[in-house]
C-alpha atoms as a PDB file:
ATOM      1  CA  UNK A   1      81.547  -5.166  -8.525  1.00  0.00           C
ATOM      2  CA  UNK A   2      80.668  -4.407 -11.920  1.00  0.00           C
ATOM      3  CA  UNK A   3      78.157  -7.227 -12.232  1.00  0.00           C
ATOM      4  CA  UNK A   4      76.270  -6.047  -8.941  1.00  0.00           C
ATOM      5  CA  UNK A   5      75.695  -2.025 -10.048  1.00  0.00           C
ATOM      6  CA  UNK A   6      72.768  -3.089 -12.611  1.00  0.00           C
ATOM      7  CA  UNK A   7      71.401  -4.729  -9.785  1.00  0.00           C
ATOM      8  CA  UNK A   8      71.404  -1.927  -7.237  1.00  0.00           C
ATOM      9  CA  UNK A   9      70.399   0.433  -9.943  1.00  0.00           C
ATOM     10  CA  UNK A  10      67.508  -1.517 -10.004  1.00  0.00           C
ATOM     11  CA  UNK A  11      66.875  -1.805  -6.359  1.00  0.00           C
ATOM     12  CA  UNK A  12      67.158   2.247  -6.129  1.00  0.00           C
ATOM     13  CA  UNK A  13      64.730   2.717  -9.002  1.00  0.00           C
ATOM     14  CA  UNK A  14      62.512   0.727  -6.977  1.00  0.00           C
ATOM     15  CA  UNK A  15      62.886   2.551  -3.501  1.00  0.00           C
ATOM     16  CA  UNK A  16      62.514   5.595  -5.225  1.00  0.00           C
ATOM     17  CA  UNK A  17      59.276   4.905  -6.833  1.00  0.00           C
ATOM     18  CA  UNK A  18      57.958   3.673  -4.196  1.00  0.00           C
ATOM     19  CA  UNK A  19      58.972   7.009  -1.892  1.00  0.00           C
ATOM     20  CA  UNK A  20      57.368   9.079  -4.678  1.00  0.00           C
ATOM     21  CA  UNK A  21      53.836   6.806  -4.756  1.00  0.00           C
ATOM     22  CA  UNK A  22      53.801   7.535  -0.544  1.00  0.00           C
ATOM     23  CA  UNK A  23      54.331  11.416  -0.961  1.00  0.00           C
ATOM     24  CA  UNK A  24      52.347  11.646  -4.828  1.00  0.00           C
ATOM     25  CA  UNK A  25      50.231  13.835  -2.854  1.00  0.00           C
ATOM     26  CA  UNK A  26      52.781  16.286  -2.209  1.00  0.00           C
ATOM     27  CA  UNK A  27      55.188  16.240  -5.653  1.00  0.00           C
ATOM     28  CA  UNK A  28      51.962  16.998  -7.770  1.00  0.00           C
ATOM     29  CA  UNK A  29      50.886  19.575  -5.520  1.00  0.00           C
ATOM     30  CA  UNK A  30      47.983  18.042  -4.281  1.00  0.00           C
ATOM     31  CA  UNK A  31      45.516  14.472  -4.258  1.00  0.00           C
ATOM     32  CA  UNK A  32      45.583  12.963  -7.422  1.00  0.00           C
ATOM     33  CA  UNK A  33      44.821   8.969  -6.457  1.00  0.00           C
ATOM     34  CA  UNK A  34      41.587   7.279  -6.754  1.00  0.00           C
ATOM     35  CA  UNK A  35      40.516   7.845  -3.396  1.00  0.00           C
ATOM     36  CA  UNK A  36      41.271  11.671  -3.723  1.00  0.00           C
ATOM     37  CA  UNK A  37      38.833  11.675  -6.901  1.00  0.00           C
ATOM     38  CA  UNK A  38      36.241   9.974  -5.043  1.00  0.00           C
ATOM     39  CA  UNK A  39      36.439  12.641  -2.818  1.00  0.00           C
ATOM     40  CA  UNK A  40      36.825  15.499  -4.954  1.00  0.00           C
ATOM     41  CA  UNK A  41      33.527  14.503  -7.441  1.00  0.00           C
ATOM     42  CA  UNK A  42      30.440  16.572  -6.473  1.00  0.00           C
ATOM     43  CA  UNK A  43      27.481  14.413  -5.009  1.00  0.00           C
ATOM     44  CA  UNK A  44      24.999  13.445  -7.354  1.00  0.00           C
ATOM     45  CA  UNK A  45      21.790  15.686  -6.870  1.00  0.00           C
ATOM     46  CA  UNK A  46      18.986  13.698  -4.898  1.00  0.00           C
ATOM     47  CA  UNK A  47      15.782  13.289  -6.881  1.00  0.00           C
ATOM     48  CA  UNK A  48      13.656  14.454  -4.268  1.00  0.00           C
ATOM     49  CA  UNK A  49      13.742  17.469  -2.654  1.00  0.00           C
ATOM     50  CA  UNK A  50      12.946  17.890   0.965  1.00  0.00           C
ATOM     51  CA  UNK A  51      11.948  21.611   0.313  1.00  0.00           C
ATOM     52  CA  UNK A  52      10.164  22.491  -2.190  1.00  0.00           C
ATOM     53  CA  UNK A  53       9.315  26.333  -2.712  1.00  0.00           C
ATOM     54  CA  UNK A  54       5.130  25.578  -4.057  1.00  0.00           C
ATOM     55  CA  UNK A  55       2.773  24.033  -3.714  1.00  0.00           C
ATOM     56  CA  UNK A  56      -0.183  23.134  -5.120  1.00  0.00           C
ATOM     57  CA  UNK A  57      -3.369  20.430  -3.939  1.00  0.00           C
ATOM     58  CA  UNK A  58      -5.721  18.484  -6.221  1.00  0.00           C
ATOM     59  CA  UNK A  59      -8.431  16.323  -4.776  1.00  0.00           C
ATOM     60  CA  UNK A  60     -11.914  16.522  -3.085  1.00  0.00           C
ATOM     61  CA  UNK A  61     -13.949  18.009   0.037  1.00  0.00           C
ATOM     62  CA  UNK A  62     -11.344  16.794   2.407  1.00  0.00           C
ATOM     63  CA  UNK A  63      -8.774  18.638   0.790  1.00  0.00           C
ATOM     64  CA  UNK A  64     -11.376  22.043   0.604  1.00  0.00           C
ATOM     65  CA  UNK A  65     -12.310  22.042   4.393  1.00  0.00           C
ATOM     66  CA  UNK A  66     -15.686  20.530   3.807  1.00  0.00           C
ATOM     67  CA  UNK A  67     -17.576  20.787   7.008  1.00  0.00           C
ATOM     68  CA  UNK A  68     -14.933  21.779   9.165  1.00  0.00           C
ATOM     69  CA  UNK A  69     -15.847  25.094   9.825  1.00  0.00           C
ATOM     70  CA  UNK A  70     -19.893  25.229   9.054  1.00  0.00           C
ATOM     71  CA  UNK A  71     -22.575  22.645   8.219  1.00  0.00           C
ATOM     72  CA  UNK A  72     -22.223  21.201   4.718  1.00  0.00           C
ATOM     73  CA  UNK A  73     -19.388  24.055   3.260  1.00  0.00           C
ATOM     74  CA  UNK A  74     -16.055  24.704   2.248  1.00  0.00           C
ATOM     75  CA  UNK A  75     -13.724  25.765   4.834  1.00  0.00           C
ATOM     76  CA  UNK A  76     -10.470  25.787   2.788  1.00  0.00           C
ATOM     77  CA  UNK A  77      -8.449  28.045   5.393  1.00  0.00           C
ATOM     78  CA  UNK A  78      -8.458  24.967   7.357  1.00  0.00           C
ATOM     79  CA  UNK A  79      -7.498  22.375   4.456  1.00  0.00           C
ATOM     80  CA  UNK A  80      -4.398  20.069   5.616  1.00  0.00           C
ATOM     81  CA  UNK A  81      -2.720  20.886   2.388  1.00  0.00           C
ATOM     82  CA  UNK A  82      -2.892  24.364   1.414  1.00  0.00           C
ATOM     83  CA  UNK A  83      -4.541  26.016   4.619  1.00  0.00           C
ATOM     84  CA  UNK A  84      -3.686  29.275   6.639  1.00  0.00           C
ATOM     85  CA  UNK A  85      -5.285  28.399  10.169  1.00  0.00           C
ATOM     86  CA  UNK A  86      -2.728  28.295  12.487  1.00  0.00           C
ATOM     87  CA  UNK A  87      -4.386  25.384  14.251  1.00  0.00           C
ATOM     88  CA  UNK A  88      -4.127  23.306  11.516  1.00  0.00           C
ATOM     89  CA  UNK A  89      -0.334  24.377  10.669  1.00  0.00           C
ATOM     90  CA  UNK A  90      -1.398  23.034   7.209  1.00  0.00           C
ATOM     91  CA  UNK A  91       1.489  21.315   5.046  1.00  0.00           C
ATOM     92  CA  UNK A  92       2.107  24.509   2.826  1.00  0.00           C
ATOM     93  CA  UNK A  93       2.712  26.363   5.668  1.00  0.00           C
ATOM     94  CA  UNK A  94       5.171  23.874   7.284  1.00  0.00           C
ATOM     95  CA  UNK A  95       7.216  24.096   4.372  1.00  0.00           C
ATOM     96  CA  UNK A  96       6.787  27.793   2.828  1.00  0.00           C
ATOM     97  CA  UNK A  97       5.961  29.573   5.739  1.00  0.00           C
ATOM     98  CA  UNK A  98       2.831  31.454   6.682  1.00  0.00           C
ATOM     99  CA  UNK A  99       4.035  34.092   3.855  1.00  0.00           C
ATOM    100  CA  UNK A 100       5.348  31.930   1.616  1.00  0.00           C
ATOM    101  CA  UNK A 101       1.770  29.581   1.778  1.00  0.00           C
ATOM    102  CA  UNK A 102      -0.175  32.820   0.973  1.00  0.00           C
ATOM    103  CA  UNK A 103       1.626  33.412  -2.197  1.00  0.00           C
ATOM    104  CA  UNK A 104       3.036  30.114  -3.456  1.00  0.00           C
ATOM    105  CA  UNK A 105       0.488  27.602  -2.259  1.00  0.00           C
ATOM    106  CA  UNK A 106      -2.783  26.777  -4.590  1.00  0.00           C
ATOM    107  CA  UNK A 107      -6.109  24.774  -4.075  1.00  0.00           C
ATOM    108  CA  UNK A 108      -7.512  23.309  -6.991  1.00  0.00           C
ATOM    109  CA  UNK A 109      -9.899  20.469  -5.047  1.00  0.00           C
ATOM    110  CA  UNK A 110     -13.200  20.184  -5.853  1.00  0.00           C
ATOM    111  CA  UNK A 111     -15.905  19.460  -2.823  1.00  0.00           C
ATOM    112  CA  UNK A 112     -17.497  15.725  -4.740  1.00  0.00           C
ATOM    113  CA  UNK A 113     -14.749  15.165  -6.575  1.00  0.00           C
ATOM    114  CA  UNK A 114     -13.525  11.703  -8.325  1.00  0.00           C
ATOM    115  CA  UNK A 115     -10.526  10.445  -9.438  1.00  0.00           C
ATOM    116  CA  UNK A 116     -11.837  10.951 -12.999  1.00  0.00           C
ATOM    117  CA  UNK A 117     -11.806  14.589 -12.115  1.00  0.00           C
ATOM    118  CA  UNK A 118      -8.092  14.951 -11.295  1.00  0.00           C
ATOM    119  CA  UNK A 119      -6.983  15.230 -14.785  1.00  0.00           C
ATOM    120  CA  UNK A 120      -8.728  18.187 -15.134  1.00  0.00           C
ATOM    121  CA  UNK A 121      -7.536  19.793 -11.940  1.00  0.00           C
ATOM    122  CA  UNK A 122      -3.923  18.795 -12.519  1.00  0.00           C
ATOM    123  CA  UNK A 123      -3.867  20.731 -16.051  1.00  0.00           C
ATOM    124  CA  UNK A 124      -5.289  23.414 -14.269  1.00  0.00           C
ATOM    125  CA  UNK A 125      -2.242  23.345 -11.418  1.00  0.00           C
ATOM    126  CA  UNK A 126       0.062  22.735 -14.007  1.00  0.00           C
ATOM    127  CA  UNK A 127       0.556  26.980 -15.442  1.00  0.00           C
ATOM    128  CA  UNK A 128       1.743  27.861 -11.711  1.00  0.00           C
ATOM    129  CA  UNK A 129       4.103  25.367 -12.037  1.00  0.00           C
ATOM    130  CA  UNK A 130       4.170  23.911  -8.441  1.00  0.00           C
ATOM    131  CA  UNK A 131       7.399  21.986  -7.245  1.00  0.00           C
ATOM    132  CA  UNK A 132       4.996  19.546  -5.260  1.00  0.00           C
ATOM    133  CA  UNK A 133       1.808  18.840  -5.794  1.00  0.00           C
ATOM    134  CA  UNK A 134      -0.454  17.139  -3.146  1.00  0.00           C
ATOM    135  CA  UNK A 135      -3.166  14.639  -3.999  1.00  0.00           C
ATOM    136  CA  UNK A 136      -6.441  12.784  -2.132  1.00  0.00           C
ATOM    137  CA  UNK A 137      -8.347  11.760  -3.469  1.00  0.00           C
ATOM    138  CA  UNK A 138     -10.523   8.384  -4.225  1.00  0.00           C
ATOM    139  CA  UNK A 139     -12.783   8.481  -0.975  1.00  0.00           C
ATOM    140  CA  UNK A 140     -16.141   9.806  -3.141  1.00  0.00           C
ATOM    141  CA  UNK A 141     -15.286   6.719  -6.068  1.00  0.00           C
ATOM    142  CA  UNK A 142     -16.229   4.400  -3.021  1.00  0.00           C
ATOM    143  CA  UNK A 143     -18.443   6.983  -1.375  1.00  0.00           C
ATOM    144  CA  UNK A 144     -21.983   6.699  -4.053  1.00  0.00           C
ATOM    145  CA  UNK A 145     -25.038   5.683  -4.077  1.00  0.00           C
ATOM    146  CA  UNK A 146     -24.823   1.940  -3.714  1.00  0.00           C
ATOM    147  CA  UNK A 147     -22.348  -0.452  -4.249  1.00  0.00           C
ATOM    148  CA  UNK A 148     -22.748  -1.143  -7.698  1.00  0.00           C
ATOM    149  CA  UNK A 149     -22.301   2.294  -8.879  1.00  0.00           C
ATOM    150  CA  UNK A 150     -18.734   2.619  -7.040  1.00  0.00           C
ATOM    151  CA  UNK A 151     -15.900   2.897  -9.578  1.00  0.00           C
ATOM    152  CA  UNK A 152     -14.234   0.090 -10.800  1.00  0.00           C
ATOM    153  CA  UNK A 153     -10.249  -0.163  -9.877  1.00  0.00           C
ATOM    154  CA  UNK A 154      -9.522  -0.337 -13.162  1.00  0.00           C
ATOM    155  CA  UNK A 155     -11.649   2.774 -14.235  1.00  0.00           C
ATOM    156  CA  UNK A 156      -9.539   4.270 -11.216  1.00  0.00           C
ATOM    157  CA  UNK A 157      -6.003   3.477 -12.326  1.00  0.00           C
ATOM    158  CA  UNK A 158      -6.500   4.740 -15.484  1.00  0.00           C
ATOM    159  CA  UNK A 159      -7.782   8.140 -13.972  1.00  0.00           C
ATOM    160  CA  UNK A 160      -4.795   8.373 -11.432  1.00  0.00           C
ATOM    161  CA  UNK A 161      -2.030   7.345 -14.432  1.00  0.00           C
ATOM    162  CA  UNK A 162      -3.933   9.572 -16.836  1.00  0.00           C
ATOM    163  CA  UNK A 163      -3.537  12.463 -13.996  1.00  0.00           C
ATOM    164  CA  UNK A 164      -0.128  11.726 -13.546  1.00  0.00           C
ATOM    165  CA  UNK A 165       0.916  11.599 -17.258  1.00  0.00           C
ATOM    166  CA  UNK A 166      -0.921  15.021 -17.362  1.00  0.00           C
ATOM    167  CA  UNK A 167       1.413  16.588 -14.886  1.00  0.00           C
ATOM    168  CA  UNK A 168       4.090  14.582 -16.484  1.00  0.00           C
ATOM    169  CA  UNK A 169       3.505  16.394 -19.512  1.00  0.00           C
ATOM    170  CA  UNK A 170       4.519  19.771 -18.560  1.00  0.00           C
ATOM    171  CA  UNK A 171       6.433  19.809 -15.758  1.00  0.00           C
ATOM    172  CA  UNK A 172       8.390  16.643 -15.642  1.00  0.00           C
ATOM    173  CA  UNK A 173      10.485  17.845 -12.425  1.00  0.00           C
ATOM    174  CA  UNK A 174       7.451  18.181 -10.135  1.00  0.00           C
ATOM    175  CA  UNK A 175       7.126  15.971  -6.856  1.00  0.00           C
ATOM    176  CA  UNK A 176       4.088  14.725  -6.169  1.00  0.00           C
ATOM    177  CA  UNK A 177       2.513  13.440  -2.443  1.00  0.00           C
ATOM    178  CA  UNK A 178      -0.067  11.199  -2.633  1.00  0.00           C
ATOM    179  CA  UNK A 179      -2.300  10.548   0.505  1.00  0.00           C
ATOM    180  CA  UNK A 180      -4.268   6.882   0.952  1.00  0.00           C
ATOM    181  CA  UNK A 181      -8.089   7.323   0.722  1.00  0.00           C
ATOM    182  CA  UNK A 182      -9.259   7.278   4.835  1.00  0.00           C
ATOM    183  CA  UNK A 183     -10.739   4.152   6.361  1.00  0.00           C
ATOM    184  CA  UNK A 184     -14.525   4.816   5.323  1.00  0.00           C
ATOM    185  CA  UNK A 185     -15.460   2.253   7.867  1.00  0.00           C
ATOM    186  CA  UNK A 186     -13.899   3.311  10.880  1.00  0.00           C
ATOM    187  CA  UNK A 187     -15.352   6.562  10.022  1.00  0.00           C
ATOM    188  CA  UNK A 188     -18.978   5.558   9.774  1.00  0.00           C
ATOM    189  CA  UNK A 189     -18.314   3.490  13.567  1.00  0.00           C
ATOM    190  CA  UNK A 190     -16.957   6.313  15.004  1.00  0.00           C
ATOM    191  CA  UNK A 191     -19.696   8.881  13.935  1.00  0.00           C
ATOM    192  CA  UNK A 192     -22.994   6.385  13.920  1.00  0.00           C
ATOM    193  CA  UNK A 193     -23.195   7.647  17.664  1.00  0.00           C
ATOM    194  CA  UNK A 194     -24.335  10.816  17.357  1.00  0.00           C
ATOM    195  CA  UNK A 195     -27.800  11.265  16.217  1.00  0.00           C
ATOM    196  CA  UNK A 196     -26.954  14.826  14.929  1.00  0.00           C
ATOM    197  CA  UNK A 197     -24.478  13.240  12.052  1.00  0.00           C
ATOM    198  CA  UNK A 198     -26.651  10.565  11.313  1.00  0.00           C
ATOM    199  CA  UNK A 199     -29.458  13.193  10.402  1.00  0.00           C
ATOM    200  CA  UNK A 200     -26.739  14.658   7.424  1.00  0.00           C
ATOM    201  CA  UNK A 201     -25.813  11.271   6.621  1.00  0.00           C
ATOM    202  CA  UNK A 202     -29.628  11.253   5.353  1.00  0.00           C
ATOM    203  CA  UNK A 203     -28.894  14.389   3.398  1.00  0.00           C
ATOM    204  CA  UNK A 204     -26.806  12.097   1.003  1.00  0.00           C
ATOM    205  CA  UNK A 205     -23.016  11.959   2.709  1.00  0.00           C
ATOM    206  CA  UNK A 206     -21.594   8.273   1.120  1.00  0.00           C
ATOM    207  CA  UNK A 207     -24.736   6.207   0.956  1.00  0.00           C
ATOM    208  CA  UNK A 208     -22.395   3.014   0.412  1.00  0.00           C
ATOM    209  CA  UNK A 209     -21.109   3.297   3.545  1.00  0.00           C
ATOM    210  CA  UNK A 210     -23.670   5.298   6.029  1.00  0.00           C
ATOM    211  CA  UNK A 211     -26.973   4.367   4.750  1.00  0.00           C
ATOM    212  CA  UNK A 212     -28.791   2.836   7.293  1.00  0.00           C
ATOM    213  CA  UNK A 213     -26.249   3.594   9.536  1.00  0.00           C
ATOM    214  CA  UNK A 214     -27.737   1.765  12.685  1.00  0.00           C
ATOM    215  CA  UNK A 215     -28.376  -1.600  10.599  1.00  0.00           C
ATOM    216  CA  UNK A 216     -25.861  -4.601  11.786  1.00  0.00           C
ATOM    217  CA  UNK A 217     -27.881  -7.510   9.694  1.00  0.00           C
ATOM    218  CA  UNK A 218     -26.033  -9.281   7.451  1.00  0.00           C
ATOM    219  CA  UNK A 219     -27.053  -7.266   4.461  1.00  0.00           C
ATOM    220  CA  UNK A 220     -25.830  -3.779   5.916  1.00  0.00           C
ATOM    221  CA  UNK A 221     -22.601  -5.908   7.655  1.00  0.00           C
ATOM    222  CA  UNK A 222     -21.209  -7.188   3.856  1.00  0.00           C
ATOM    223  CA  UNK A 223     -22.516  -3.886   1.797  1.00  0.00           C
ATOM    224  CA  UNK A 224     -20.042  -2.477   4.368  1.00  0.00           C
ATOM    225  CA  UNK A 225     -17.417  -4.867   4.342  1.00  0.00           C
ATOM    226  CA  UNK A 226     -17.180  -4.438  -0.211  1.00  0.00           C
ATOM    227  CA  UNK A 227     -16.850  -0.810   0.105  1.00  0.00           C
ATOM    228  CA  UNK A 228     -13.924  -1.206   2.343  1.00  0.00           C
ATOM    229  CA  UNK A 229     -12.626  -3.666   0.028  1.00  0.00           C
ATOM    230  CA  UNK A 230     -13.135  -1.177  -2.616  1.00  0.00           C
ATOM    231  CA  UNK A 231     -11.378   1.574  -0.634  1.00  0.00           C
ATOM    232  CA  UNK A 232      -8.183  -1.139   0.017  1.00  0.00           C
ATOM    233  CA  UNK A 233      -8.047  -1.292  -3.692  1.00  0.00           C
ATOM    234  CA  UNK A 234      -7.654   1.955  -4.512  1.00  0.00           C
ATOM    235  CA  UNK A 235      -4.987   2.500  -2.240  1.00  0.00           C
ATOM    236  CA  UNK A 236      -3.379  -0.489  -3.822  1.00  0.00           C
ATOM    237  CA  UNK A 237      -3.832   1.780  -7.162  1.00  0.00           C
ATOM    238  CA  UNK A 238      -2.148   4.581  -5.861  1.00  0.00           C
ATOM    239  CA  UNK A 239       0.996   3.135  -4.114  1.00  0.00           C
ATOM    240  CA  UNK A 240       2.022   0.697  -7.031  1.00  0.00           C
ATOM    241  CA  UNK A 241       1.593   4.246 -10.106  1.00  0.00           C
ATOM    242  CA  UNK A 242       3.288   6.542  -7.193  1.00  0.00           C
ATOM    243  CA  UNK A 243       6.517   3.897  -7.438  1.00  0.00           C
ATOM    244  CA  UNK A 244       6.534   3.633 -10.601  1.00  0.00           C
ATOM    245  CA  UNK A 245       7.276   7.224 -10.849  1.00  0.00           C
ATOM    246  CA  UNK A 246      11.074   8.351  -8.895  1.00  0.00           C
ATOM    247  CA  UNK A 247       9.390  11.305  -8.208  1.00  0.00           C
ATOM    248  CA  UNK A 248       6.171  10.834  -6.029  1.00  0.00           C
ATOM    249  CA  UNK A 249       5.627   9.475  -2.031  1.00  0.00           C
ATOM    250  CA  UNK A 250       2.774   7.457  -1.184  1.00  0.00           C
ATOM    251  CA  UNK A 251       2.325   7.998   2.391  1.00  0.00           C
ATOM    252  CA  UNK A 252       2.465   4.187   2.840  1.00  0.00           C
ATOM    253  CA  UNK A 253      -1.131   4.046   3.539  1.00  0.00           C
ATOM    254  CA  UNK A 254      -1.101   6.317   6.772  1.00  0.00           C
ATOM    255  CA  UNK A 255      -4.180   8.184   6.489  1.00  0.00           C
ATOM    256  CA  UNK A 256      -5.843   4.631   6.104  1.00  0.00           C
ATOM    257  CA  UNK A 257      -4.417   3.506   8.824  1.00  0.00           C
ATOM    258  CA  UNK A 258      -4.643   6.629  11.316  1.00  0.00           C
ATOM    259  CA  UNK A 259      -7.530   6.038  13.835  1.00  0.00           C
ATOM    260  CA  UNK A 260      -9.368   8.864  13.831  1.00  0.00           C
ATOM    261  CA  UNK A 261     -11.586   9.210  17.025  1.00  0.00           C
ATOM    262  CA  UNK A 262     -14.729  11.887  17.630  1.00  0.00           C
ATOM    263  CA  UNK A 263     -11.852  14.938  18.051  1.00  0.00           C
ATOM    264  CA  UNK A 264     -11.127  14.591  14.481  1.00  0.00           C
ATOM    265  CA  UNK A 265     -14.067  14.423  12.771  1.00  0.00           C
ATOM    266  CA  UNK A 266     -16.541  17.540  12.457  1.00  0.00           C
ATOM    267  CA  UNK A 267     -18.630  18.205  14.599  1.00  0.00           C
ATOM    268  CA  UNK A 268     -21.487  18.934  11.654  1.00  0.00           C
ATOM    269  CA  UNK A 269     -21.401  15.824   9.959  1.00  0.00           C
ATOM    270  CA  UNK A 270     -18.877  13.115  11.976  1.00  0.00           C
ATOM    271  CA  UNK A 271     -17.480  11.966   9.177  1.00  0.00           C
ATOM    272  CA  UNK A 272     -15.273  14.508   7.043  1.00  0.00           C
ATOM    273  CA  UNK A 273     -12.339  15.833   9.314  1.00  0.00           C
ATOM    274  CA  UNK A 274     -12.710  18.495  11.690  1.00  0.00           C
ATOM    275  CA  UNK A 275      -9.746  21.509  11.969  1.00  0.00           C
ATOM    276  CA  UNK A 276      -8.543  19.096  14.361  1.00  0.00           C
ATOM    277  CA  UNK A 277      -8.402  15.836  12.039  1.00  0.00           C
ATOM    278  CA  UNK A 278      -6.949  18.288   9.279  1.00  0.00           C
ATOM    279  CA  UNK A 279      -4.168  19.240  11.232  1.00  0.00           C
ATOM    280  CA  UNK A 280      -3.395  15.305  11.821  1.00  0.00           C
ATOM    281  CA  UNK A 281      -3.409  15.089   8.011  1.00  0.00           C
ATOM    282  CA  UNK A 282      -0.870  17.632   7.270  1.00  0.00           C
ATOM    283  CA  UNK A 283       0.875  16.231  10.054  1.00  0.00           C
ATOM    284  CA  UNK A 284       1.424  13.203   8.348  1.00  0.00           C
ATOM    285  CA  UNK A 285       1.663  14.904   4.792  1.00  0.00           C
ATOM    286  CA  UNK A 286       4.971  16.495   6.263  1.00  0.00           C
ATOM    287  CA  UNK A 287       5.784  13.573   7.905  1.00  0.00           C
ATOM    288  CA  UNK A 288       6.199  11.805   4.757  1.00  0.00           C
ATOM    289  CA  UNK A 289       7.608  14.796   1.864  1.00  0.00           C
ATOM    290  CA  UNK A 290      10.309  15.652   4.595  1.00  0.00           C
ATOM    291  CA  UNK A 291      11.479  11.911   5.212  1.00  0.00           C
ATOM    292  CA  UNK A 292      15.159  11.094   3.910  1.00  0.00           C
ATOM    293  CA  UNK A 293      13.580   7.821   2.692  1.00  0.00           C
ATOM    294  CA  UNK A 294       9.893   7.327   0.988  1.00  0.00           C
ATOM    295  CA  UNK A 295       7.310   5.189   2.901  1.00  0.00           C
ATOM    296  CA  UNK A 296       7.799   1.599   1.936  1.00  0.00           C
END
C-alpha cells in the first residue's frame, strides 16, 4: 500500500489538471486560451474604405460635362463624378448625398486636359483634403492632331506617377479611383452616322481618330487602328501605377470596355457622353469604390 500512494498521487494530479484545463474558462473568470484571444483582438482596419466622406475629381472634358448639356460647353452639373443632376445620380452624390455632394465634393477637371496636366490639378485638390479622389483622364493624349503628335506611354507614366506622388505627398491616406480612358474607336463608329456630329468633328474634336471620318481605305483603317493601340497602352499605364499603390482601384478597364451606343453620347457632338452616358459612368465609378474586392 505504501508503494502504490505516490502513484495515485500522481494519477489525481493528473485528473485534476486536466478538469481545471476543461473549465479554465470558468476558474479565471473568463476566456483566456488561444482561441479566446483570437477572438477577443480587434480586426485590423481595412485599407480601403467603402465610404468616404469627399470627394474630389481631376481629369478632362468628360469629367466637366463637355457637351452634354449645350454645343461645345461645360455642363459640370451633369459630370459622372462630382455632378448634382439627379439623372445622372453622379458618384459624389451616391456616396455623400445630394447635401453632402454640394459641400464636400470638388471639380478640378479641365475641358482639353492631358495627363501632363494632372499634377497640377491634384496639388490644387490636395488643400481640401479629399478622402477619394477620382481620375480620367488620358483620352485627349491619344485624341491630337495626328498620330505622331500623340503622347508617348512613357511621357504618360511619368505624368500619372508624378500625379500620384503629388497627392502622395500630402495626404498619404487618400483613396484614389481611377477610370480607363473610353474606347475612342467605338466612339467614332457609333457617331460617324450622323452628319450633324461629323460637322463638329471638323471643328477640331480628336483629329487622330475622327478626321475623315467616312474614309475606310487602308490609310484611315491603320491611323485608326495605332490610336487605339495607343489608348490600350495607357490603360495598361494606369492599372499597373494604381496596384502598385494599396490605396487606389482601377476600374479594371470598364469604361473601355462599356459599349456605349447613340443614347450615351451627346447629342451635339456624338462623341463625348451625353447626361445619359454620364450617369453610366458614375454607375460604374460606384460600382467599383463600393466593391469589397478591387477590380482584378
Amino acid at each position: 500500500m505504501r508503494k502504490r500512494r505516490p502513484r495515485s498521487r500522481a494519477v489525481l494530479a493528473v485528473v485534476a489538471a486536466a478538469v481545471l484545463g476543461v473549465a479554465g474558462c470558468d476558474a479565471v473568470g473568463g476566456d483566456s486560451g488561444p482561441a479566446a484571444t483570437r477572438r477577443s483582438s480587434p480586426s485590423p482596419t481595412p485599407t480601403w474604405d467603402r465610404a468616404p466622406d469627399s470627394l474630389a475629381a481631376v481629369g478632362d472634358s468628360i469629367t466637366r460635362g463637355f457637351d452634354a448639356c449645350s454645343v461645345l460647353s461645360d455642363c459640370p452639373e451633369v459630370s459622372w463624378a462630382t455632378g448634382s443632376d439627379p439623372k445622372v445620380k453622379s458618384l459624389a452624390v451616391r456616396l455623400l448625398g445630394t447635401d453632402g455632394a454640394a459641400k464636400r465634393s470638388w471639380n478640378y477637371a479641365v475641358t482639353g486636359a492631358r495627363m501632363a496636366d494632372l499634377p497640377g490639378q491634384m496639388a490644387k485638390a490636395v488643400p481640401r483634403k479629399p478622402e477619394l479622389v477620382a481620375v480620367m483622364a488620358g483620352a485627349n493624349d491619344a485624341c491630337t492632331s495626328s498620330v505622331s503628335t500623340m503622347t508617348s506611354v512613357a511621357r504618360f507614366r511619368a505624368s500619372f506617377e508624378e500625379a500620384m506622388d503629388t497627392l502622395r505627398a500630402s495626404l498619404p491616406k487618400a483613396q484614389v479611383y481611377v477610370s480607363s480612358v473610353p474606347d475612342l474607336k467605338r466612339l467614332w463608329s457609333q457617331g460617324r452616322g450622323n452628319p450633324l456630329g461629323k460637322q463638329v468633328w471638323k471643328l477640331g474634336i480628336c483629329p487622330s481618330m475622327l478626321g475623315d471620318a467616312d474614309a475606310l481605305d487602308a490609310s484611315a483603317t491603320s491611323r485608326r487602328a495605332k490610336v487605339q493601340k495607343r489608348v490600350v497602352a495607357y490603360n495598361e499605364v494606369l492599372r499597373e501605377v494604381c496596384a502598385k499603390d494599396e490605396r487606389c482601384r482601377f476600374d479594371g478597364d470598364a469604361v473601355f470596355d462599356y459599349r456605349f451606343g447613340t443614347k450615351q453620347l451627346s447629342h451635339w457632338d456624338w462623341f463625348h457622353p451625353s447626361t445619359n452616358g454620364q450617369a453610366r459612368l458614375a454607375e460604374i465609378a460606384y460600382r467599383t469604390v463600393t466593391a469589397r474586392k478591387p477590380t482584378a
